[in-house]
C-alpha atoms as a PDB file:
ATOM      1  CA  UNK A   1      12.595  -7.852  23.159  1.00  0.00           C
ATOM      2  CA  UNK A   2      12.999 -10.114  26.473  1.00  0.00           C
ATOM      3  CA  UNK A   3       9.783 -10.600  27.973  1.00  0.00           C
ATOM      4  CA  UNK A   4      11.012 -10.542  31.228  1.00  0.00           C
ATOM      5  CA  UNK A   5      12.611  -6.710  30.474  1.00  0.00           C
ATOM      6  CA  UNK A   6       8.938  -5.991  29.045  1.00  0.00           C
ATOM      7  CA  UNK A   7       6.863  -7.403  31.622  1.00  0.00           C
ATOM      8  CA  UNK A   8       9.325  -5.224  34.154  1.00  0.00           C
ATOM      9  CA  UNK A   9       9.448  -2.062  32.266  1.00  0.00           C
ATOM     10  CA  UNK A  10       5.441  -2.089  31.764  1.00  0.00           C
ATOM     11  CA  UNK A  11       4.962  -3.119  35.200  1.00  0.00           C
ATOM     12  CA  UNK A  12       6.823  -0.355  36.474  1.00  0.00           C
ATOM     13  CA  UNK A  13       5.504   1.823  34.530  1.00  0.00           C
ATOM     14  CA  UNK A  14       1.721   0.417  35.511  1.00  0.00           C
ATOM     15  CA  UNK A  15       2.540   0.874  39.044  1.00  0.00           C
ATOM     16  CA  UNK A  16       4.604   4.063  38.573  1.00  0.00           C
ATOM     17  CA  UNK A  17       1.089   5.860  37.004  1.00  0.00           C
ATOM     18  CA  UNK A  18      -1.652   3.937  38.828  1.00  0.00           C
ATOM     19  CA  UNK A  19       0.444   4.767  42.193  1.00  0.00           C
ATOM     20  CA  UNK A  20       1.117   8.686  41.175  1.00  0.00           C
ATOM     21  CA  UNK A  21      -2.496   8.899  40.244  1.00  0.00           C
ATOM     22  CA  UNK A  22      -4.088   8.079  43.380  1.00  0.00           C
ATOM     23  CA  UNK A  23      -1.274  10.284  45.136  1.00  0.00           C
ATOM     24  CA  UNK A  24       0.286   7.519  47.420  1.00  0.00           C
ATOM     25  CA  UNK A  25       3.374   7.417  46.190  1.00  0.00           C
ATOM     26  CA  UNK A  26       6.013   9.331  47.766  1.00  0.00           C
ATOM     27  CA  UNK A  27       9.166  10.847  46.590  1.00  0.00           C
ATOM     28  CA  UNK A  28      11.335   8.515  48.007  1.00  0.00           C
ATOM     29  CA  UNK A  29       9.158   5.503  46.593  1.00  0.00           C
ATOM     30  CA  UNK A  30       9.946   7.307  43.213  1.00  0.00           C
ATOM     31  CA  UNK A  31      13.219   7.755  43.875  1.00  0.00           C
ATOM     32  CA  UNK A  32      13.689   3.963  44.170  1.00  0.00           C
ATOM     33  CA  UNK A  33      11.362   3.236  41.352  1.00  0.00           C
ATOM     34  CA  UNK A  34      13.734   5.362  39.074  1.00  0.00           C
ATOM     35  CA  UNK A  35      17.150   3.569  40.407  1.00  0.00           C
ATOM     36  CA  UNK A  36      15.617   0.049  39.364  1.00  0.00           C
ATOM     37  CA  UNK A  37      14.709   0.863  36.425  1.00  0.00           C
ATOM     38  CA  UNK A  38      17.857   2.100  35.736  1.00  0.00           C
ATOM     39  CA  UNK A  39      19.830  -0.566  37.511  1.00  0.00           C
ATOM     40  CA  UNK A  40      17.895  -3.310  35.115  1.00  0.00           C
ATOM     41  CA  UNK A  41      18.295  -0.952  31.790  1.00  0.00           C
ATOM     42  CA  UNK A  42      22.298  -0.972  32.600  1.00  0.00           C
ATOM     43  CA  UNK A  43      22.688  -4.400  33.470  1.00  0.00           C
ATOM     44  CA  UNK A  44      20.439  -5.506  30.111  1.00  0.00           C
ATOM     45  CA  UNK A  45      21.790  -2.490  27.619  1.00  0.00           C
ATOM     46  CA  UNK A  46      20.723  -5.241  25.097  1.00  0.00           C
ATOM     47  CA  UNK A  47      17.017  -4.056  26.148  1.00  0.00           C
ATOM     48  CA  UNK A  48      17.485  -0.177  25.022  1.00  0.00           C
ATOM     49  CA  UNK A  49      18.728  -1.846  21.290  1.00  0.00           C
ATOM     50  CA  UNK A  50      15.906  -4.428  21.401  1.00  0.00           C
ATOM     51  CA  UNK A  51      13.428  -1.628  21.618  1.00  0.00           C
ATOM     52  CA  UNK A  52      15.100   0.938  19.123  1.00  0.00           C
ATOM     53  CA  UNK A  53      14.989  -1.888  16.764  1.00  0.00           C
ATOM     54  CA  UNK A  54      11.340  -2.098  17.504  1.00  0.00           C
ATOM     55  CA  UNK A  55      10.789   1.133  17.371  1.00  0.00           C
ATOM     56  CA  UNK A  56      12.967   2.136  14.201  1.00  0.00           C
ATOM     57  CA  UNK A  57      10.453  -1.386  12.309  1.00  0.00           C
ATOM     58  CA  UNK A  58       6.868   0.752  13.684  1.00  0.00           C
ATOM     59  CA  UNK A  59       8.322   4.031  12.155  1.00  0.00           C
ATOM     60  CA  UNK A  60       8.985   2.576   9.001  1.00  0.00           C
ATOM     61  CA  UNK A  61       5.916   0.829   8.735  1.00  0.00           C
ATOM     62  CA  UNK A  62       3.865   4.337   9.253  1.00  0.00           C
ATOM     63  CA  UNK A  63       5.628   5.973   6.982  1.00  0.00           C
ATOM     64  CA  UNK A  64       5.009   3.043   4.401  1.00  0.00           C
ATOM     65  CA  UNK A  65       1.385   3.213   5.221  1.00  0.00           C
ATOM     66  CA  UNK A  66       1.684   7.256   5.073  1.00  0.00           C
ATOM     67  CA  UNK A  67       3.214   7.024   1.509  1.00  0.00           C
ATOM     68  CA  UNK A  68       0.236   4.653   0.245  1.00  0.00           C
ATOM     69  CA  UNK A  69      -2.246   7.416   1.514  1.00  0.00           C
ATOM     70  CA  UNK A  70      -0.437   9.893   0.037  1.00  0.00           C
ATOM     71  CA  UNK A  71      -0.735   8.546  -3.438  1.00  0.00           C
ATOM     72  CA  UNK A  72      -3.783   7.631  -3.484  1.00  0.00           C
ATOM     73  CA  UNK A  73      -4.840  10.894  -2.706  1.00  0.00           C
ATOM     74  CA  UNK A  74      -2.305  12.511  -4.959  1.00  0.00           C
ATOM     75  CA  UNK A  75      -2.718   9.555  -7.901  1.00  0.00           C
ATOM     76  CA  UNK A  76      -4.322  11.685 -10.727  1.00  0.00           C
ATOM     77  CA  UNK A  77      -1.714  14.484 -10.465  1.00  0.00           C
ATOM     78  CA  UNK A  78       0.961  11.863  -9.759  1.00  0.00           C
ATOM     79  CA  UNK A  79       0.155   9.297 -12.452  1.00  0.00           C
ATOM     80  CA  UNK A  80      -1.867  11.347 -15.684  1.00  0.00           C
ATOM     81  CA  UNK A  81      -0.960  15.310 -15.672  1.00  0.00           C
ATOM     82  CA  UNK A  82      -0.790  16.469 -19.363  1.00  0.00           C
ATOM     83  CA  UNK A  83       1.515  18.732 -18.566  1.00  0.00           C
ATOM     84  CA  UNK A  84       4.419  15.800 -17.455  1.00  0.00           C
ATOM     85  CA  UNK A  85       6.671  14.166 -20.533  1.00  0.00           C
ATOM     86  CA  UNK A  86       5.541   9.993 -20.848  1.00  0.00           C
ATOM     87  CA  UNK A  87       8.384   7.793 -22.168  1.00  0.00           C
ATOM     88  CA  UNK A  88       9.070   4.230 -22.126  1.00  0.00           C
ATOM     89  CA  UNK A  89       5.815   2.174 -23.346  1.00  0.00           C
ATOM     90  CA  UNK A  90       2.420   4.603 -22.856  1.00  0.00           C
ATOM     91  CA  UNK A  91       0.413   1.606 -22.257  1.00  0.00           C
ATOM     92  CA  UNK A  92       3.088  -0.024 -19.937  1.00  0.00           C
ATOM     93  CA  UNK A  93       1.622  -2.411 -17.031  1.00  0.00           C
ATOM     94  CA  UNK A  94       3.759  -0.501 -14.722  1.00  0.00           C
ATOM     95  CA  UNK A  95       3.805   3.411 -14.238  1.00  0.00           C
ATOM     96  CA  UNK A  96       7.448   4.939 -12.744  1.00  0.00           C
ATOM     97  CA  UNK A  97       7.295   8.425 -12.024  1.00  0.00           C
ATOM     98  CA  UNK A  98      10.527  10.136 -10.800  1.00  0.00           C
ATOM     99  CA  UNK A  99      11.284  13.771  -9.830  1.00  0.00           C
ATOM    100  CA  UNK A 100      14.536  14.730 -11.522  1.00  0.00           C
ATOM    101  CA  UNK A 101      16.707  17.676 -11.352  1.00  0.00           C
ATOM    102  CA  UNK A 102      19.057  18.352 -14.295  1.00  0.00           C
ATOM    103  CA  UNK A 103      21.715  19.307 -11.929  1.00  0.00           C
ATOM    104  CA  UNK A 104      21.676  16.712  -9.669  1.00  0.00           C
ATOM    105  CA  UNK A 105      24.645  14.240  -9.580  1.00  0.00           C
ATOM    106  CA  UNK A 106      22.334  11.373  -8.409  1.00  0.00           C
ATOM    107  CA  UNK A 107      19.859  11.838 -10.961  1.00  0.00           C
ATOM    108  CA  UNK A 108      22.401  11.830 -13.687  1.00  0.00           C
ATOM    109  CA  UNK A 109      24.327   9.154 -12.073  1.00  0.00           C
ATOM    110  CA  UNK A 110      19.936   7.594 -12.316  1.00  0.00           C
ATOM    111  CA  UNK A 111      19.596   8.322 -15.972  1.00  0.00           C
ATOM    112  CA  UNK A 112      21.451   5.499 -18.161  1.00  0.00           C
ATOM    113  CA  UNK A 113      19.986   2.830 -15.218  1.00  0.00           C
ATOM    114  CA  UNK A 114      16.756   4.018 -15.621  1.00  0.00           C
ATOM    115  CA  UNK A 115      16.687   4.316 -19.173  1.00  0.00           C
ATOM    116  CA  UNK A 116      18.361   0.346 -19.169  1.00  0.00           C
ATOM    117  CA  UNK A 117      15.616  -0.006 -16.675  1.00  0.00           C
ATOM    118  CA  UNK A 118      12.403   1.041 -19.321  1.00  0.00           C
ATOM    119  CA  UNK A 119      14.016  -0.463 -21.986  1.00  0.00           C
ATOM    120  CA  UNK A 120      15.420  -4.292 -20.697  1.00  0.00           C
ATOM    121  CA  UNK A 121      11.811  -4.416 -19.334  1.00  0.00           C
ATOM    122  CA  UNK A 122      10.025  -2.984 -21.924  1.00  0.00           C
ATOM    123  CA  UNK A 123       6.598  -2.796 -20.251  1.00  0.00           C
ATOM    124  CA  UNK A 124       7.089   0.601 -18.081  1.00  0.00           C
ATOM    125  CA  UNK A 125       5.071   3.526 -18.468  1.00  0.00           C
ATOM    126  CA  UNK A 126       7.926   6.530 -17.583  1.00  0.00           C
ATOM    127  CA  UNK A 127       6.834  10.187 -16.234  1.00  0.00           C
ATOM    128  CA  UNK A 128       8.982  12.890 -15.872  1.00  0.00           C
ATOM    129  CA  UNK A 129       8.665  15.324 -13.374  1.00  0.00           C
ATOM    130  CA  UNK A 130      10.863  18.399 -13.567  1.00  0.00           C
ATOM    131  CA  UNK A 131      11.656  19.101  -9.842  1.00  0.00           C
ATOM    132  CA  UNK A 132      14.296  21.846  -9.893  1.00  0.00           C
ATOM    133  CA  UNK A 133      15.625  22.166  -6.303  1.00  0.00           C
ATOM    134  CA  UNK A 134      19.315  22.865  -7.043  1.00  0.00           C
ATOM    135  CA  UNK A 135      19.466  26.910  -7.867  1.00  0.00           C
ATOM    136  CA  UNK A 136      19.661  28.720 -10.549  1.00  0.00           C
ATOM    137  CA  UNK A 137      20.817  26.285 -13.049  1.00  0.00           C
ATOM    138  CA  UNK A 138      18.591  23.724 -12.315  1.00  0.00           C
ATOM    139  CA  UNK A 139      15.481  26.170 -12.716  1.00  0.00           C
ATOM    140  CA  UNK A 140      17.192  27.249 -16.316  1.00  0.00           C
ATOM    141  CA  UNK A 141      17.227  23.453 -17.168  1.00  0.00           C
ATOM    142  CA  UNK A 142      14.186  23.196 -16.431  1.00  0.00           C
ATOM    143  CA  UNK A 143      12.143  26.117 -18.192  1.00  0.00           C
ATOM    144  CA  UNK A 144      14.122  25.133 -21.365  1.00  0.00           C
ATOM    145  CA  UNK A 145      13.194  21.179 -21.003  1.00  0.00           C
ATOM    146  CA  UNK A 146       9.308  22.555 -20.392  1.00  0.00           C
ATOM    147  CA  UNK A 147       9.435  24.938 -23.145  1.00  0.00           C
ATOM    148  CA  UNK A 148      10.625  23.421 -25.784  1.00  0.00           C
ATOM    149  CA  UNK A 149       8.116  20.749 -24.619  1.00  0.00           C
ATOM    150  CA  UNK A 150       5.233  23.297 -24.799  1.00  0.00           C
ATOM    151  CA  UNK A 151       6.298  24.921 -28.580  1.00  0.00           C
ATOM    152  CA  UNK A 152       7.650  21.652 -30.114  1.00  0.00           C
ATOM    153  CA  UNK A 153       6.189  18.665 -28.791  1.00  0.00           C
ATOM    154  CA  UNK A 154       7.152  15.411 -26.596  1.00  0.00           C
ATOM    155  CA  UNK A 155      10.061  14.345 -28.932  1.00  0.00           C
ATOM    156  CA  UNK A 156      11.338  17.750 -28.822  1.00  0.00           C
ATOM    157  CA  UNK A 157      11.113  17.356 -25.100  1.00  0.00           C
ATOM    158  CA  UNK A 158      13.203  14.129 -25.043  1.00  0.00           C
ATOM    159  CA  UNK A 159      16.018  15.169 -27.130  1.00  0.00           C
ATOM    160  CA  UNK A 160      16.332  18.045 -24.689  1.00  0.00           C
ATOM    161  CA  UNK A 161      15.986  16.077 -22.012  1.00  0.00           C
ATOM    162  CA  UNK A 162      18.720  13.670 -23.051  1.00  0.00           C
ATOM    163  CA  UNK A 163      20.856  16.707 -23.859  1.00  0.00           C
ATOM    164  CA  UNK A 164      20.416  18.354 -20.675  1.00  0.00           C
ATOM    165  CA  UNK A 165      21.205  15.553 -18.507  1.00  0.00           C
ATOM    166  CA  UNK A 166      24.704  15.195 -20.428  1.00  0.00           C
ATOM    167  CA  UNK A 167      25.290  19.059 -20.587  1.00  0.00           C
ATOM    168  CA  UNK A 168      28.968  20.202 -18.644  1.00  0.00           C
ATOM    169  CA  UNK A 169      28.561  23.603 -19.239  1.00  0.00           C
ATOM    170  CA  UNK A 170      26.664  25.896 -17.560  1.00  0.00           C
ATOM    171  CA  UNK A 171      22.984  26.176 -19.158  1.00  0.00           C
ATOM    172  CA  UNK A 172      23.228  29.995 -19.771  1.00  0.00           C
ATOM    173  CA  UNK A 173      21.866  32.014 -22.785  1.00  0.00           C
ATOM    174  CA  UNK A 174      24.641  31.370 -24.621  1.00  0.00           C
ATOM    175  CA  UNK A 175      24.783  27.883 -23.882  1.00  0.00           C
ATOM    176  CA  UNK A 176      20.979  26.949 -24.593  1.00  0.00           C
ATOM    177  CA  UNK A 177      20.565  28.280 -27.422  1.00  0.00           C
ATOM    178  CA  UNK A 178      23.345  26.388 -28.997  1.00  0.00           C
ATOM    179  CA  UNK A 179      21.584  23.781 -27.693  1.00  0.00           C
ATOM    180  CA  UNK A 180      18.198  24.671 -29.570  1.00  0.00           C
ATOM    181  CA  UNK A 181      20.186  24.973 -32.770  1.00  0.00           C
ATOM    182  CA  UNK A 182      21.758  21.938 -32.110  1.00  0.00           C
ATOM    183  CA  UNK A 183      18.771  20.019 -31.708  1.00  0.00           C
ATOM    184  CA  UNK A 184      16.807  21.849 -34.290  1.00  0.00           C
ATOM    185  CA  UNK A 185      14.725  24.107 -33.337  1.00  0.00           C
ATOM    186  CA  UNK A 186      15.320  28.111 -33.711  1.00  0.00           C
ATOM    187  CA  UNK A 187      16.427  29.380 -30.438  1.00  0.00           C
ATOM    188  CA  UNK A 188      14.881  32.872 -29.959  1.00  0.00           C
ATOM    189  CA  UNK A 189      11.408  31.411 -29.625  1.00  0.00           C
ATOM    190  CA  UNK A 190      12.690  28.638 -26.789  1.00  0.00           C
ATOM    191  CA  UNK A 191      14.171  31.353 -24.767  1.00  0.00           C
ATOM    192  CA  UNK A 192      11.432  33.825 -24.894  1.00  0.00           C
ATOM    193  CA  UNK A 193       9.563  30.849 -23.620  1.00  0.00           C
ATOM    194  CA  UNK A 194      11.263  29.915 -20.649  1.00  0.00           C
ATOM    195  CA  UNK A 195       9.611  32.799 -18.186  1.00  0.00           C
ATOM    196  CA  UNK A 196       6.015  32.195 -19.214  1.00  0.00           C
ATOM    197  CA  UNK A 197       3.877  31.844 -17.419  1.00  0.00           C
ATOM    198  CA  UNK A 198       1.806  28.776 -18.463  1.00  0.00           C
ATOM    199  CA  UNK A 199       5.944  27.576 -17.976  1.00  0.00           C
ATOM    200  CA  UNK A 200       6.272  28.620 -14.834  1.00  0.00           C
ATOM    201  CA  UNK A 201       3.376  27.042 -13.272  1.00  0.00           C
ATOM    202  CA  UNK A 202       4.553  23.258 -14.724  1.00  0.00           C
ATOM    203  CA  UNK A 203       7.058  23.959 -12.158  1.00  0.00           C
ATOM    204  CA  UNK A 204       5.334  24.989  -9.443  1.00  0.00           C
ATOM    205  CA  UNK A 205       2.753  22.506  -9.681  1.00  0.00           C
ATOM    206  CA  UNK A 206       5.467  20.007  -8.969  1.00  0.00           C
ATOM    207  CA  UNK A 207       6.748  21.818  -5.772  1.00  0.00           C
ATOM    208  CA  UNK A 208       3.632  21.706  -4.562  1.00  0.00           C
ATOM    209  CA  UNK A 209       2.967  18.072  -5.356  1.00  0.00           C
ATOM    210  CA  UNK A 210       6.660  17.319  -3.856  1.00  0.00           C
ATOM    211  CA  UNK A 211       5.661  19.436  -0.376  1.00  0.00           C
ATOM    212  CA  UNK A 212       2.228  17.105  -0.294  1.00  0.00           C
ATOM    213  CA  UNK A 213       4.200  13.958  -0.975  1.00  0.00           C
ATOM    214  CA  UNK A 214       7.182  14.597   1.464  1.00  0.00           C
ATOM    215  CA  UNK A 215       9.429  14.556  -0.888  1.00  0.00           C
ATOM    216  CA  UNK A 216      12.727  17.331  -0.996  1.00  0.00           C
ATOM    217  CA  UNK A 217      15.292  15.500  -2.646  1.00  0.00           C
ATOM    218  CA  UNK A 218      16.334  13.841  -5.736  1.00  0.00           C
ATOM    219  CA  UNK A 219      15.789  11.762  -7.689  1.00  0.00           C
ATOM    220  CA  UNK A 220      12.410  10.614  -5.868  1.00  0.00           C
ATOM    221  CA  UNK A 221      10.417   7.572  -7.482  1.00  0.00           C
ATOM    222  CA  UNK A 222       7.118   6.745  -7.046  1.00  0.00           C
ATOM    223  CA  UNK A 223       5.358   3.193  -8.772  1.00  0.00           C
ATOM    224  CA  UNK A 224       2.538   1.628  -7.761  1.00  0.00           C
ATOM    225  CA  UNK A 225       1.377   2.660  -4.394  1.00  0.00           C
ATOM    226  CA  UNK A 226       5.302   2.943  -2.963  1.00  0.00           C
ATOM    227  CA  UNK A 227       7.516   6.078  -2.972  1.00  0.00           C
ATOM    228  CA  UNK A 228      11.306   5.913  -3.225  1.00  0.00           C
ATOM    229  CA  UNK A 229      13.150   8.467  -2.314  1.00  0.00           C
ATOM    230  CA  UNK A 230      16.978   8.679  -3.127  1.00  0.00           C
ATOM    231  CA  UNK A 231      19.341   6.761  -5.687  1.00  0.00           C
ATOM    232  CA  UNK A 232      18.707   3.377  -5.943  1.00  0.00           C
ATOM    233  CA  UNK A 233      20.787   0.696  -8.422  1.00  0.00           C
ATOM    234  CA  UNK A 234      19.479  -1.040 -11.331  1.00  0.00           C
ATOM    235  CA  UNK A 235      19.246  -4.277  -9.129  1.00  0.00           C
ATOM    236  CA  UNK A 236      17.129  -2.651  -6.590  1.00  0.00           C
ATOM    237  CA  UNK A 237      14.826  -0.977  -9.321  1.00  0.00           C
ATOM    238  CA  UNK A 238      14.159  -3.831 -11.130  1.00  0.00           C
ATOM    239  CA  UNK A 239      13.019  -5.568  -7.673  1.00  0.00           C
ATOM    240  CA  UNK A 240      10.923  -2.352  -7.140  1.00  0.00           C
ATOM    241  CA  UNK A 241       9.154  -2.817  -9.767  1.00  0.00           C
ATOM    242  CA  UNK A 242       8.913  -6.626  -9.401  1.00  0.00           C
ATOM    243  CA  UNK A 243       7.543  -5.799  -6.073  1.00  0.00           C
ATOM    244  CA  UNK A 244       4.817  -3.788  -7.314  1.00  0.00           C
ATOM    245  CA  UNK A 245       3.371  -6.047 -10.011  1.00  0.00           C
ATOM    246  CA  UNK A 246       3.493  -8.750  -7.264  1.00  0.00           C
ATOM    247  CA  UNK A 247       1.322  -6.527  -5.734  1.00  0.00           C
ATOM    248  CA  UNK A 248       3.710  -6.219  -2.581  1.00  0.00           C
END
């Protein structure tokens, strides 16, 4: 910003307090004080952008600092729950958590760049969390992903996770337990599953964890000390995580 429009606007401001403080200025002196001001701000609009831009670069900079705060306070439930799916390399240099809804037409639009992602790299420890924020649907996906997780194991877990990112149909009874059967696994056992309640509380977990991290949408990333929230591109993943074993 010009230092001239700073020096004003501060010493305006400076005089403006000090003078209403001790009670000597009057209403016309504010009056006038008010119509400079705003005869300088009109004649130097450039000011009001100068200072947004200022403004907008401190916000951002909080909320970076907020997000580091947050996971590190968060890290153990972020980074190592038992109860979240690993992929990619387990003893990866790099750990990318995202939080994924099956429904969600960013997250699928997320999947094959991700996956490209773990495996061009080959050195990225991947953690699923199942965030289901899009009704119904997503909430079925879900329970079945965590279920079949919870009866058959992580590889069970992946093929239905695969599946279920794909799947055009609606994910009704009907429609998962084809799915079971398709994959393998007897479907009766999958669906009685879904509501239970050491299911159910997988899910919640991550609600929670989502509310403490400021995070409502998807897909959501976290790596490192850094949050990302939204779609990003291959390009700007891989420079994430370039980013983050610079230590940036």
């Amino acid at each position: 910003m010009h230092r001239l429009a700073l020096g004003l606007i501060a010493g305006l401001a400076s005089f403006s307090a000090s003078a209403e403080e001790a009670g000597t200025m009057t209403e016309a002196e504010r009056t006038a004080l008010r119509e400079e001001v705003r005869a300088y701000l009109l004649e130097h609009p450039e000011v009001l952008i100068e200072a947004m831009d200022v403004l907008q670069q401190r916000e951002e900079e909080a909320a970076v600092l907020r997000d580091v705060q947050m996971v590190s306070t968060h890290a153990n439930a972020i980074f190592a729950n038992p109860n979240d799916w690993v992929g990619g390399n387990p003893n990866g240099d790099i750990t990318l958590v995202e939080f994924m809804d099956y429904r969600c037409g960013y997250c699928r639009k997320a999947y094959s760049e991700v996956e490209e992602l773990i495996e061009s790299d080959g050195n990225i420890r991947f953690v699923v969390k199942e965030f289901p924020i899009l009704g119904e649907a997503s909430m079925l996906s879900a329970q079945f992903a965590i279920a079949l997780r919870q009866l058959h194991g992580d590889e069970a877990y992946e093929k239905a996770h695969d599946a279920l990112i794909a799947l055009r149909g609606e994910p009704n009874t009907e429609t998962l337990s084809r799915l079971a059967e398709d994959l393998g696994y007897p479907a009766q056992p999958v669906l009685q599953r879904m509501g239970a309640p050491e299911v159910m509380a997988v899910i919640e977990a991550n609600y929670q964890l989502a509310q403490q991290m400021d995070i409502s949408g998807t897909p959501a990333f976290v790596m490192g000390d850094a949050v990302m929230r939204g779609y990003a591109p291959l390009d700007v993943m891989r420079d994430f995580v370039a980013d983050m074993r610079s230590g940036g």
